[in-house]
Protein backbone atom coordinates (compact mmCIF):
# COMPACT_ATOMS: atom_id res chain seq x y z
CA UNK A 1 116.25 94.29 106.38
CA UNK A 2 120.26 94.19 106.22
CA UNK A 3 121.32 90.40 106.97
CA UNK A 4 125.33 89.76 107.06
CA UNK A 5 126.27 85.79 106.38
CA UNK A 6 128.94 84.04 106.85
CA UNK A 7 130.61 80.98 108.92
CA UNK A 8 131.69 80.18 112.39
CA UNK A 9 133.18 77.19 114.45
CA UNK A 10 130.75 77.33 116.96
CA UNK A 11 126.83 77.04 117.83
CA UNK A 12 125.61 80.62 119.01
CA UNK A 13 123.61 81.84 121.89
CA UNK A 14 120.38 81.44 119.14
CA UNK A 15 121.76 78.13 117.59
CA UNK A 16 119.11 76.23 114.45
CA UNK A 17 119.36 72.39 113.94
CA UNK A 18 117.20 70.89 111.32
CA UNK A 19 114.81 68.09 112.45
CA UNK A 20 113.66 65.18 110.03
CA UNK A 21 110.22 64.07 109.84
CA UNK A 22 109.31 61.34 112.94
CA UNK A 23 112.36 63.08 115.31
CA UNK A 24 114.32 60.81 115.08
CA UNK A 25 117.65 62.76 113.00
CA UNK A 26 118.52 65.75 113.29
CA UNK A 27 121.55 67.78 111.61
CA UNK A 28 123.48 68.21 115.14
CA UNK A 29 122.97 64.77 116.83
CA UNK A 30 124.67 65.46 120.07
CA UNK A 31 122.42 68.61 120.65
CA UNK A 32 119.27 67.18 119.50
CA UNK A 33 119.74 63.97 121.72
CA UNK A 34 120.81 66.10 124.60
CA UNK A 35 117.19 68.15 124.67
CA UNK A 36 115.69 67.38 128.29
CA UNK A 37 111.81 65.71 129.10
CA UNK A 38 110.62 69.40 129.43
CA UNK A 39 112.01 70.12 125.93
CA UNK A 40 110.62 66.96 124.60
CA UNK A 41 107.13 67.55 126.33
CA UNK A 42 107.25 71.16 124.70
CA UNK A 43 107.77 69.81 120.94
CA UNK A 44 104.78 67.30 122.03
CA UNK A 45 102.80 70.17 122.99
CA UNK A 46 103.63 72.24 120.05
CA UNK A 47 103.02 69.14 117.91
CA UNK A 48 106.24 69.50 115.80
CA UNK A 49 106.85 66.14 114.26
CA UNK A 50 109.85 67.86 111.61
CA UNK A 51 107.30 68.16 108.58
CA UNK A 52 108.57 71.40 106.59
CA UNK A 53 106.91 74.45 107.64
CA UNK A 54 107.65 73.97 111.58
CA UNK A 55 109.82 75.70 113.85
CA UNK A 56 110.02 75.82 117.23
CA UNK A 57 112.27 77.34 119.45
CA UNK A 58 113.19 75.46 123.00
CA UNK A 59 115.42 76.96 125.65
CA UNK A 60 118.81 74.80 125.87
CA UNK A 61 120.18 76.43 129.38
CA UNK A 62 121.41 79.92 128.58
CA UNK A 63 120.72 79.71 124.47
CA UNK A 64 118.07 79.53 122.17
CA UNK A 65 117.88 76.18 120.03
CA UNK A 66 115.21 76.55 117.05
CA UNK A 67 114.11 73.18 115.84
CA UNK A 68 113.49 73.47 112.02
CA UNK A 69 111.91 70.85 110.25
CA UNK A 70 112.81 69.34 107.18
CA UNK A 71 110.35 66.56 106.05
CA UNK A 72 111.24 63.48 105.01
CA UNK A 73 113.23 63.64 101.74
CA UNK A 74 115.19 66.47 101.37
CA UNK A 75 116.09 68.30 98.28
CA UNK A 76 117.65 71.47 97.57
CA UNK A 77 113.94 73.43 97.37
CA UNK A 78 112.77 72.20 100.56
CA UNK A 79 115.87 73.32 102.26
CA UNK A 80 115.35 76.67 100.65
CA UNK A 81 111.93 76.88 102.26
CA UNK A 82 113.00 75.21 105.84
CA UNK A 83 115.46 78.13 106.03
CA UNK A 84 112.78 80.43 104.94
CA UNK A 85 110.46 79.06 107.63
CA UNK A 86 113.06 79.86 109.95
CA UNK A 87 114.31 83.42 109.06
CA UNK A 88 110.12 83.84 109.31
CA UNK A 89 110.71 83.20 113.06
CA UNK A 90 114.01 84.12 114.32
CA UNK A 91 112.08 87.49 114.31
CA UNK A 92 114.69 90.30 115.32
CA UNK A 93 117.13 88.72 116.80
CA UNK A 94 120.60 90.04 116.08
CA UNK A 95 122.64 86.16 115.39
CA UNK A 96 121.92 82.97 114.45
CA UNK A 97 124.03 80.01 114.05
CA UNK A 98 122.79 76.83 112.20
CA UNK A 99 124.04 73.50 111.03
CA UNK A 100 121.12 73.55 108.09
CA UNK A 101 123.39 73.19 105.80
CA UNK A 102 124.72 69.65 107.32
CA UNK A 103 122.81 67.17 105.53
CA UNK A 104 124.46 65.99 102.65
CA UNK A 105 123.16 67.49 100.02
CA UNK A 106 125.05 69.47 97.08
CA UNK A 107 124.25 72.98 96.79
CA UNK A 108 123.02 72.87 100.46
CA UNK A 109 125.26 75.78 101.76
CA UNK A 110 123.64 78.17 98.71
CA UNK A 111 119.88 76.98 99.34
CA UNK A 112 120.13 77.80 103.09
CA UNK A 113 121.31 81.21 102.45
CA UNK A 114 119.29 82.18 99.60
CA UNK A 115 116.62 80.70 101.87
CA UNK A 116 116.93 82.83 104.90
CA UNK A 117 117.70 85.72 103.16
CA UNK A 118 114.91 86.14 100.83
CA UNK A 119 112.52 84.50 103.90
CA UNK A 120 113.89 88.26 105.82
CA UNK A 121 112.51 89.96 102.69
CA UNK A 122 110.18 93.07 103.20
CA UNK A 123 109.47 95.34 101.30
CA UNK A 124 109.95 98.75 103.53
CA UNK A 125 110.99 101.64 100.57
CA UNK A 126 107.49 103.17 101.71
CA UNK A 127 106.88 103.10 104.99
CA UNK A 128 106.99 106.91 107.00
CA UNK A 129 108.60 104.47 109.89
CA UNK A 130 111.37 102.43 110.45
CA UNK A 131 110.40 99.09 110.09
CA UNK A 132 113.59 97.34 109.07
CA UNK A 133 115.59 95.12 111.11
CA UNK A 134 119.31 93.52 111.34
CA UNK A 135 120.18 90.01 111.38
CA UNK A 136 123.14 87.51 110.87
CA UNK A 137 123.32 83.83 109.77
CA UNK A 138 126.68 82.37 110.36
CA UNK A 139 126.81 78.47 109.10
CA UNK A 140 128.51 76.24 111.63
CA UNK A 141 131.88 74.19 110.04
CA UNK A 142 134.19 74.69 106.73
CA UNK A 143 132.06 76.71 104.52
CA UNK A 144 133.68 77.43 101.56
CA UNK A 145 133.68 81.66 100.71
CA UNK A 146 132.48 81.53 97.46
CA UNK A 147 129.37 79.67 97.93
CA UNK A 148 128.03 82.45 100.68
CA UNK A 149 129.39 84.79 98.00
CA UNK A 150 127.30 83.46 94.92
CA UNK A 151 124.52 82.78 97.40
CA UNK A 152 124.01 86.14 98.55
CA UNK A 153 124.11 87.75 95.17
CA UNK A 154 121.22 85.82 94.13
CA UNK A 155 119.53 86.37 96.92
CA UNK A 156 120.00 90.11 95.99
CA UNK A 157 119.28 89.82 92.33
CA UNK A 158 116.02 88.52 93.57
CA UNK A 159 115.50 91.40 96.13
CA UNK A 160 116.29 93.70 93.75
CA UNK A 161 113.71 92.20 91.28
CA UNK A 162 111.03 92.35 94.06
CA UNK A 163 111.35 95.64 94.86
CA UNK A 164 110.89 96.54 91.70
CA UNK A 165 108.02 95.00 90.93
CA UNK A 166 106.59 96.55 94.13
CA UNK A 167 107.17 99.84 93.66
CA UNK A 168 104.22 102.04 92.56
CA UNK A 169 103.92 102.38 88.75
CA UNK A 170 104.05 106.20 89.13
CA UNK A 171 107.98 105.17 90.59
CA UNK A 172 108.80 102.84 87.37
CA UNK A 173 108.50 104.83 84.62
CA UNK A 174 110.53 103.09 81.18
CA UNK A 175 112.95 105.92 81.98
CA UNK A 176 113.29 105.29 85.77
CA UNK A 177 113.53 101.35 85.56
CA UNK A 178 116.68 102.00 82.75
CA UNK A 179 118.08 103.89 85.59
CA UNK A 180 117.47 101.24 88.21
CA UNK A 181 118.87 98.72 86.04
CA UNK A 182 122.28 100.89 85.13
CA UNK A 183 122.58 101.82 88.41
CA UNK A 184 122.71 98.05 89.77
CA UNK A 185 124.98 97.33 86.89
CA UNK A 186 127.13 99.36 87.29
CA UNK A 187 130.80 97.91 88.06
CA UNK A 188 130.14 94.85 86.06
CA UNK A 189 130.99 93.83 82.64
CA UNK A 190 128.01 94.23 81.21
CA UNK A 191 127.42 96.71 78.33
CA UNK A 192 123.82 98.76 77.80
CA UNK A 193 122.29 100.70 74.93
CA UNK A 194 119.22 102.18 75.63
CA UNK A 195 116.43 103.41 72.74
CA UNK A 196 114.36 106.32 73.02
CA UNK A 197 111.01 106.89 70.95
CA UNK A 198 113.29 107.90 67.93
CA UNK A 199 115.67 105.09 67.90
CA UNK A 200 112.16 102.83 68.27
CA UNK A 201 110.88 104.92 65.27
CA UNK A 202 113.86 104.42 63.25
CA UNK A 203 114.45 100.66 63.93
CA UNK A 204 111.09 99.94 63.02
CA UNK A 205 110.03 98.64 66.61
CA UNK A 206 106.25 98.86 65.91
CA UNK A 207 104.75 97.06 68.33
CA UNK A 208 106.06 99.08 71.35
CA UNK A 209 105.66 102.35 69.54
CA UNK A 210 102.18 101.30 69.26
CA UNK A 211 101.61 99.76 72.68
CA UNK A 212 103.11 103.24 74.14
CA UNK A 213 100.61 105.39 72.25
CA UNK A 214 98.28 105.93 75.12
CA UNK A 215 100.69 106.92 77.56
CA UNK A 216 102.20 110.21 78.25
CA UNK A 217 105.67 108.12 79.86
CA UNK A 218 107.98 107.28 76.68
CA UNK A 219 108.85 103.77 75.68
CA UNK A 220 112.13 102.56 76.13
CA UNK A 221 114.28 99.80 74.93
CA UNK A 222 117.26 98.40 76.93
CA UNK A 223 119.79 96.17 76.00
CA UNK A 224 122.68 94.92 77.35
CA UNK A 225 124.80 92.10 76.95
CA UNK A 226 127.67 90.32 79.11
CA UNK A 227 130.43 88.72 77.00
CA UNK A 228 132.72 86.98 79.18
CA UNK A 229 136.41 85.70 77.18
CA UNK A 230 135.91 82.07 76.90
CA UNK A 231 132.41 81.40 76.42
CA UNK A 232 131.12 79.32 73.54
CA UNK A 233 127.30 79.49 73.87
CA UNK A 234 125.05 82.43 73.76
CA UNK A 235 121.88 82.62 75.45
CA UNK A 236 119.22 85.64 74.41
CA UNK A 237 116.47 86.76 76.90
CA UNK A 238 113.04 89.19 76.62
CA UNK A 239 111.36 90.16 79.47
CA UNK A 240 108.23 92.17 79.09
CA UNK A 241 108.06 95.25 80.48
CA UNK A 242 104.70 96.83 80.75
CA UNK A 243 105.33 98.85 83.86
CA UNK A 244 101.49 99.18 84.39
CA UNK A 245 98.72 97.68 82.78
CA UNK A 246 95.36 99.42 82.12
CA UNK A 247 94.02 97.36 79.55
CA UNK A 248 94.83 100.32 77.37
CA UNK A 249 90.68 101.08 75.65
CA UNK A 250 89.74 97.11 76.48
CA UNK A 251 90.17 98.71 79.90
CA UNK A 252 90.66 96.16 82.87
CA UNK A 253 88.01 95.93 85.43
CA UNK A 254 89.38 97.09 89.41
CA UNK A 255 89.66 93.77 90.53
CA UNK A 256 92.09 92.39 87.41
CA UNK A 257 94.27 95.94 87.44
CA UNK A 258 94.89 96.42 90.80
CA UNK A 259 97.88 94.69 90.66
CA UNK A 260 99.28 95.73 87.10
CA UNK A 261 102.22 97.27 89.31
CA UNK A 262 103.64 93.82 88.23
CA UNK A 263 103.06 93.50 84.75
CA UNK A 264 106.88 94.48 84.21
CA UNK A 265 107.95 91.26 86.07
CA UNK A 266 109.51 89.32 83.70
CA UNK A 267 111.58 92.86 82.97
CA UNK A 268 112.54 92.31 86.47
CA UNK A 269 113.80 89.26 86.50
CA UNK A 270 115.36 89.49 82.78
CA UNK A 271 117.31 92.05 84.45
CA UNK A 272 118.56 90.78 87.65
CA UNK A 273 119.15 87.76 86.25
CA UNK A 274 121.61 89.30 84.01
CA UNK A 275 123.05 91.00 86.88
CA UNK A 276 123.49 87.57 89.10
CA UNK A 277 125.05 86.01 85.95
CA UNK A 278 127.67 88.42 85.61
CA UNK A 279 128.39 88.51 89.58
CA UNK A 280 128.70 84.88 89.49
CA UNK A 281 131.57 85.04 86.09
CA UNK A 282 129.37 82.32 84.39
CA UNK A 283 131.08 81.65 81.44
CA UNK A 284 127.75 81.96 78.77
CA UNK A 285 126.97 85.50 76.68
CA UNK A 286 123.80 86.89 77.65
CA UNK A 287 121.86 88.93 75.43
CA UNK A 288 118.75 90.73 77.08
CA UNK A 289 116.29 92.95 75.03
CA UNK A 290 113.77 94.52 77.74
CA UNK A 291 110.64 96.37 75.97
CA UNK A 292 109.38 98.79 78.75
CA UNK A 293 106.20 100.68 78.15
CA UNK A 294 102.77 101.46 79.72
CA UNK A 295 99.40 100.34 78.32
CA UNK A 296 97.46 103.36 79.02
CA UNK A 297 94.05 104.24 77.62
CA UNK A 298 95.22 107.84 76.24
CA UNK A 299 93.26 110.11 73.48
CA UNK A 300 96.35 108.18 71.27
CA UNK A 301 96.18 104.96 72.37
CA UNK A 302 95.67 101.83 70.05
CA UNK A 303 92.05 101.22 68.95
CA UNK A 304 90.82 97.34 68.19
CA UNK A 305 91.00 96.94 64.88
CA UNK A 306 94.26 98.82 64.22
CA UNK A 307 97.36 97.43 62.94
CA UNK A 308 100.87 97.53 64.13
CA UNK A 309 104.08 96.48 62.03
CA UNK A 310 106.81 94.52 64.77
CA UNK A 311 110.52 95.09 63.99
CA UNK A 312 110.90 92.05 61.76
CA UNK A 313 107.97 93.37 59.27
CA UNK A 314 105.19 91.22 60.10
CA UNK A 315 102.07 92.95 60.27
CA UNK A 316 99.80 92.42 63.68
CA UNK A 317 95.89 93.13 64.20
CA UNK A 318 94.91 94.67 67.21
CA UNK A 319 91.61 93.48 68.12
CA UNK A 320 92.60 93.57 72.16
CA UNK A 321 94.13 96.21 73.72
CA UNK A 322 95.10 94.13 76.94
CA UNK A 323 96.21 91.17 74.58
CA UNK A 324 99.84 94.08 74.68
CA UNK A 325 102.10 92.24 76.06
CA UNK A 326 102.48 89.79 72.80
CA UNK A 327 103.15 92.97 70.98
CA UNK A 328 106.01 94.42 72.83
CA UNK A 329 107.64 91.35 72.27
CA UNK A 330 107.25 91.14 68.69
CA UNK A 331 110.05 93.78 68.65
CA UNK A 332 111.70 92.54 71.29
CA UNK A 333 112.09 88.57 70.08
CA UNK A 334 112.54 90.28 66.53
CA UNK A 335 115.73 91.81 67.95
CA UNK A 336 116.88 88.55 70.21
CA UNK A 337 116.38 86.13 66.13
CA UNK A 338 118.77 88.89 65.01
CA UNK A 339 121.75 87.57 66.64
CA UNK A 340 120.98 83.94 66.08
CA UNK A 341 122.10 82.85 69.94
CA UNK A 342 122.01 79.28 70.57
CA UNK A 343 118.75 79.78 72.91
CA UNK A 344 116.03 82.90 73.38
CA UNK A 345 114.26 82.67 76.25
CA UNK A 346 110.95 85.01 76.92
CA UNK A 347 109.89 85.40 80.12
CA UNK A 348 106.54 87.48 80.84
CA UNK A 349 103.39 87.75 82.45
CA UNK A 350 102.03 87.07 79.59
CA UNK A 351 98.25 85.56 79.65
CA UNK A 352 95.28 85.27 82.54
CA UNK A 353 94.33 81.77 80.68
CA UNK A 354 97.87 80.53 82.04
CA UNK A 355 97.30 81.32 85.66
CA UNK A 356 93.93 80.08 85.11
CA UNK A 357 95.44 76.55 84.09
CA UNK A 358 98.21 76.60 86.13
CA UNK A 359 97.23 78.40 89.80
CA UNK A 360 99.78 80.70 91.79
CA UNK A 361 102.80 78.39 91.84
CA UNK A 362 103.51 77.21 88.27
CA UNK A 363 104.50 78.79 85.18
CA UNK A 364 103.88 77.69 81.68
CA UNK A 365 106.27 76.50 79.49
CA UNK A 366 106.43 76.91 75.89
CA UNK A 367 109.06 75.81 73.66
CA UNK A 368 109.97 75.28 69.87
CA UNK A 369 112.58 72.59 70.57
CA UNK A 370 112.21 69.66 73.13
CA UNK A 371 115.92 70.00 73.82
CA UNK A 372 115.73 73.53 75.06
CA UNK A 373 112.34 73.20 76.82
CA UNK A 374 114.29 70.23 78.98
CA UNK A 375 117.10 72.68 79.47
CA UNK A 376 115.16 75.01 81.19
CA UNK A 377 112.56 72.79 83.00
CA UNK A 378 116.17 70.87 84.23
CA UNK A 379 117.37 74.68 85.20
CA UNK A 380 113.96 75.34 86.94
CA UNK A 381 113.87 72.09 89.02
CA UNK A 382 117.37 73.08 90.22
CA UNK A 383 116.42 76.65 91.08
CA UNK A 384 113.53 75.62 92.91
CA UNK A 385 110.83 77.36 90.37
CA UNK A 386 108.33 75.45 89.14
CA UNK A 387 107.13 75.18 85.41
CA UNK A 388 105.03 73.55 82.99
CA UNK A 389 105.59 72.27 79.93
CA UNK A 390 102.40 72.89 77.35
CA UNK A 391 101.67 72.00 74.05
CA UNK A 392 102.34 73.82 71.00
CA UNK A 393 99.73 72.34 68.61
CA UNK A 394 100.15 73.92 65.28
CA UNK A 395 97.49 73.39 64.26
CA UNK A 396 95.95 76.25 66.48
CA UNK A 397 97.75 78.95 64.81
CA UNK A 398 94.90 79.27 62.36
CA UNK A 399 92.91 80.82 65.78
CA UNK A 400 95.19 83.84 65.01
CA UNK A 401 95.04 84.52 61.37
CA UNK A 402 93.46 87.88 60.21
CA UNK A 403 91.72 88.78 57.20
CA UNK A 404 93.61 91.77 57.92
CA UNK A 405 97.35 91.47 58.90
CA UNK A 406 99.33 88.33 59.04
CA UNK A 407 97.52 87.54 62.34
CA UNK A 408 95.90 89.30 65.10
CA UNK A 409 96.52 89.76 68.79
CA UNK A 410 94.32 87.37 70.13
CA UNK A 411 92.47 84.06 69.67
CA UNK A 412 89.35 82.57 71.00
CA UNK A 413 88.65 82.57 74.47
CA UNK A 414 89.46 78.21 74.96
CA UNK A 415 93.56 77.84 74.53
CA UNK A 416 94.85 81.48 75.27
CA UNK A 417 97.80 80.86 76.89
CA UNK A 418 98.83 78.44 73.47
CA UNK A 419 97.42 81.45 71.03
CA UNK A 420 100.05 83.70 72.68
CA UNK A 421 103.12 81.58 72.56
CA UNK A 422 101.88 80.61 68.89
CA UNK A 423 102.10 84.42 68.45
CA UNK A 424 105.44 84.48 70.06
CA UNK A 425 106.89 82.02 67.91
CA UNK A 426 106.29 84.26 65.01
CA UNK A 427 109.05 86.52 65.70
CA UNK A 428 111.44 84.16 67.48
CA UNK A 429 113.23 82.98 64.53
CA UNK A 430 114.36 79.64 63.82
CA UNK A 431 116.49 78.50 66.44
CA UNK A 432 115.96 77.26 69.74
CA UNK A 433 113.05 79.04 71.85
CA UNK A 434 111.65 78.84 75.25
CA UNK A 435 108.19 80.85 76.19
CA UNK A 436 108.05 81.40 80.09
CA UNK A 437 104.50 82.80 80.62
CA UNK A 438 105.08 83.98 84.67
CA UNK A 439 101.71 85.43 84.99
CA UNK A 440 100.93 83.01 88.30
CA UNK A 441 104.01 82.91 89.98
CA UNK A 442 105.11 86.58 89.57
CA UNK A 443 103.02 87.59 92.20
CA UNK A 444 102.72 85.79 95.85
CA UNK A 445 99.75 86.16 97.47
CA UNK A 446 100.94 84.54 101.00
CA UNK A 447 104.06 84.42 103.23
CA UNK A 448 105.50 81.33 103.47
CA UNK A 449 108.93 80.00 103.59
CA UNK A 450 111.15 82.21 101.70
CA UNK A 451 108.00 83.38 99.22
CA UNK A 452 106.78 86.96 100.01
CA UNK A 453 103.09 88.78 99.53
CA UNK A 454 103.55 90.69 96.18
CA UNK A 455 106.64 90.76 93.33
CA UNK A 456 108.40 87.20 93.93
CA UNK A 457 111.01 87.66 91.71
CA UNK A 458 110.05 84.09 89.93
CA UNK A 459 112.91 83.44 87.16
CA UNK A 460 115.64 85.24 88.39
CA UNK A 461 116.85 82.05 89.59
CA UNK A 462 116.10 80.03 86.65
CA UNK A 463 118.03 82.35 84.56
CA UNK A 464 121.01 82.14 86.31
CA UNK A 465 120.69 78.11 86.06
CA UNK A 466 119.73 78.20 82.54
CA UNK A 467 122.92 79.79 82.11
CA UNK A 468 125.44 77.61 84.18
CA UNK A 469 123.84 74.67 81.99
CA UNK A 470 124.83 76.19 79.12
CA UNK A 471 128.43 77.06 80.36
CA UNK A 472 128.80 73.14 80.84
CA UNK A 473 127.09 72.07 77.64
């Protein structure tokens, strides 16, 4: 789907107004009070009162008017999803004009285009037939340039983040996603070093190494960074990067791997994010260490009760084989404590006991620092992504010590999701750190609004706000 934005003086031949709950307001007055008894009697019959999730489109003489509902308090997320809604059922037609964007409301002109466009989103790379459409959203009035800019290269950041966490894992190998990633780079002032199994070897990156055993695709480690003149703060970020997930020998059962395709989504959006950061010139250095790997089940491949050494020399018992993606970060938040930023942010899809907790929609939130955990729940509520912060008891970190190693890979079966980020914090270092465990929200299971069956491309956004907080701080 190719949609062009941009602005116009004048309502269209397919025109959208948005609709408050009760039908009463509307975000063009004169149009909405100039809709006819046989209008009115066809919202009645539809039974659109304006509650978020309804649109309905009435014919206004020789146009189209689409009636979009947006609830009774509006904030930025709602309008996101009330312009999702509607690019859901403007279908194929070639031009819309709106006046969603008239309400009031800062960042109004960026959440209606970021939530039409990603609403449009299907994923099509597959299909033997055509299946993609065209469509255009031009906002009625003064819209300013650079707000449809920086709108639209989120949107794509997330698209691009999506698609990648769609594609088949045969299409992702570590190799293939550092090419992806380069190639959407590319352009931008962002620098990338990428290790191969002997740079892992030689910077003592143990945890990968030993994650990648069973597989016959090579680990990789990318880095890149974007150091814009002027900035003062300097924000690390891991994403995880298990491109498929068998379980490795603790093999996963059908139901649980069928949709290992998106284990690498918090690679995805550590990724794009960077990429939407740099489009948008936000004046913060961005550090991102991306582990990629698969967890395969090889002749090779880790055996419970081994133990792995992570890049900052802390030894690790492998008693779980699925409990991997802890381990690839060990190198990678090794690497990010290196540089001593002034945050590191993780973001994976990291434990089932999280999306157990916390359902589809929420992500857990981890954090060594109640300063930075507010930072990013404030950049989350902004971005429309929501997260949860969770306790990080100390006390529980005796559920990982091994008679072994200096701990092992996995707890007992009550307070995973807390064993995990206590794990975690063992190779963050000593500053400021923020655990996103994305396991729920990485992966939509329904259309609605502008949230899409499969990758979601959950952080992307938050990234990019986590960021533009910084900038200001």
């Amino acid at each position: 789907m190719t949609t062009t934005i941009g602005s116009t003086t004048q309502p269209g031949v397919a025109h959208a107004i948005g609709v408050y709950e009760g039908r009463e307001t509307s975000t063009d007055q004169d149009l909405f009070d100039g809709l006819g008894l046989s209008q009115l009697a066809l919202l009645d019959a539809s039974g659109f009162t304006g509650k978020i999730s309804q649109v309905v489109a009435v014919p206004d003489g020789d146009k189209l008017l689409y009636l979009v509902g947006l609830g009774e308090e509006l904030d930025r997320e709602q309008l996101r999803q009330a312009a999702g809604w509607l690019a859901r059922s403007v279908g194929r037609i070639e031009e819309v004009t709106t006046s969603l964007h008239s309400v009031g409301l800062d960042g109004a002109v960026q959440a209606v285009i970021e939530g039409f466009l990603l609403g449009q989103y299907e994923f099509t790379e597959y299909h033997a037939s055509d299946v993609a459409g065209t469509a255009s959203l031009l906002l009625v009035g003064d819209v300013d340039d650079a707000d449809i800019e920086r709108a639209g290269s989120l949107a794509m950041a997330v698209t691009w983040a999506r698609d990648l966490v769609n594609r088949p894992p045969r299409d992702k190998s570590p190799q293939a996603i550092v090419e992806a990633f380069q190639s959407l780079a590319e352009g931008l002032p962002i620098d990338v070093t990428v290790w191969d199994v002997a740079d892992l070897e030689r910077e003592r990156c143990g945890g990968l190494l030993g994650v990648n055993a069973g597989s016959t695709a090579p680990a990789r480690m990318l880095m890149a960074e974007y150091s814009p003149e002027g900035a003062t703060q300097t924000l690390a970020v891991v994403g995880k990067g298990i491109v498929f997930d068998s379980g490795g020998l603790n093999l996963k059962s059908f139901e649980f791997m069928k949709t290992m395709k998106s284990d690498m989504a918090g690679a995805a959006a550590t990724m794009a994010g960077l990429v939407a950061i740099a489009r948008a010139q936000i004046l913060t250095r961005v550090l991102v260490y991306v582990p990629l790997t698969e967890n395969m089940p090889g002749g090779a491949a880790n055996r419970p009760g081994d133990v792995l050494t992570a890049r900052n020399g802390k030894t690790m018992e492998v008693l779980n084989t699925d409990a991997e993606g802890r381990l690839v970060l060990a190198d990678g938040l090794s690497l990010a404590a290196e540089g001593n930023p002034d945050l590191i942010v993780d973001i994976a899809t990291l434990t089932g006991a999280s999306h157990v907790a916390l359902g589809h929609k929420y992500a857990g939130l981890w954090s060594s620092s109640d300063a930075a955990g507010s930072l990013v729940e404030a950049a989350a509520a902004r971005a429309g992504e929501r997260v949860w912060r969770m306790p990080l008891p100390l006390d529980y970190r005796k559920a990982i010590d091994s008679d072994v190693a200096d701990m092992k890979n996995t707890g007992e079966r009550y307070g995973g999701a807390i064993h995990a980020a206590l794990f975690l914090k063992e190779f963050a270092g000593d500053g400021p750190w923020v655990h996103l465990d994305i396991a729920g929200p990485a992966w939509g299971y329904d259309k609605a609004g502008y949230q899409s069956v499969g990758g979601t491309g959950f952080g992307v956004s938050t990234l990019v706000e986590v960021a533009g907080l910084m900038e200001g701080s």
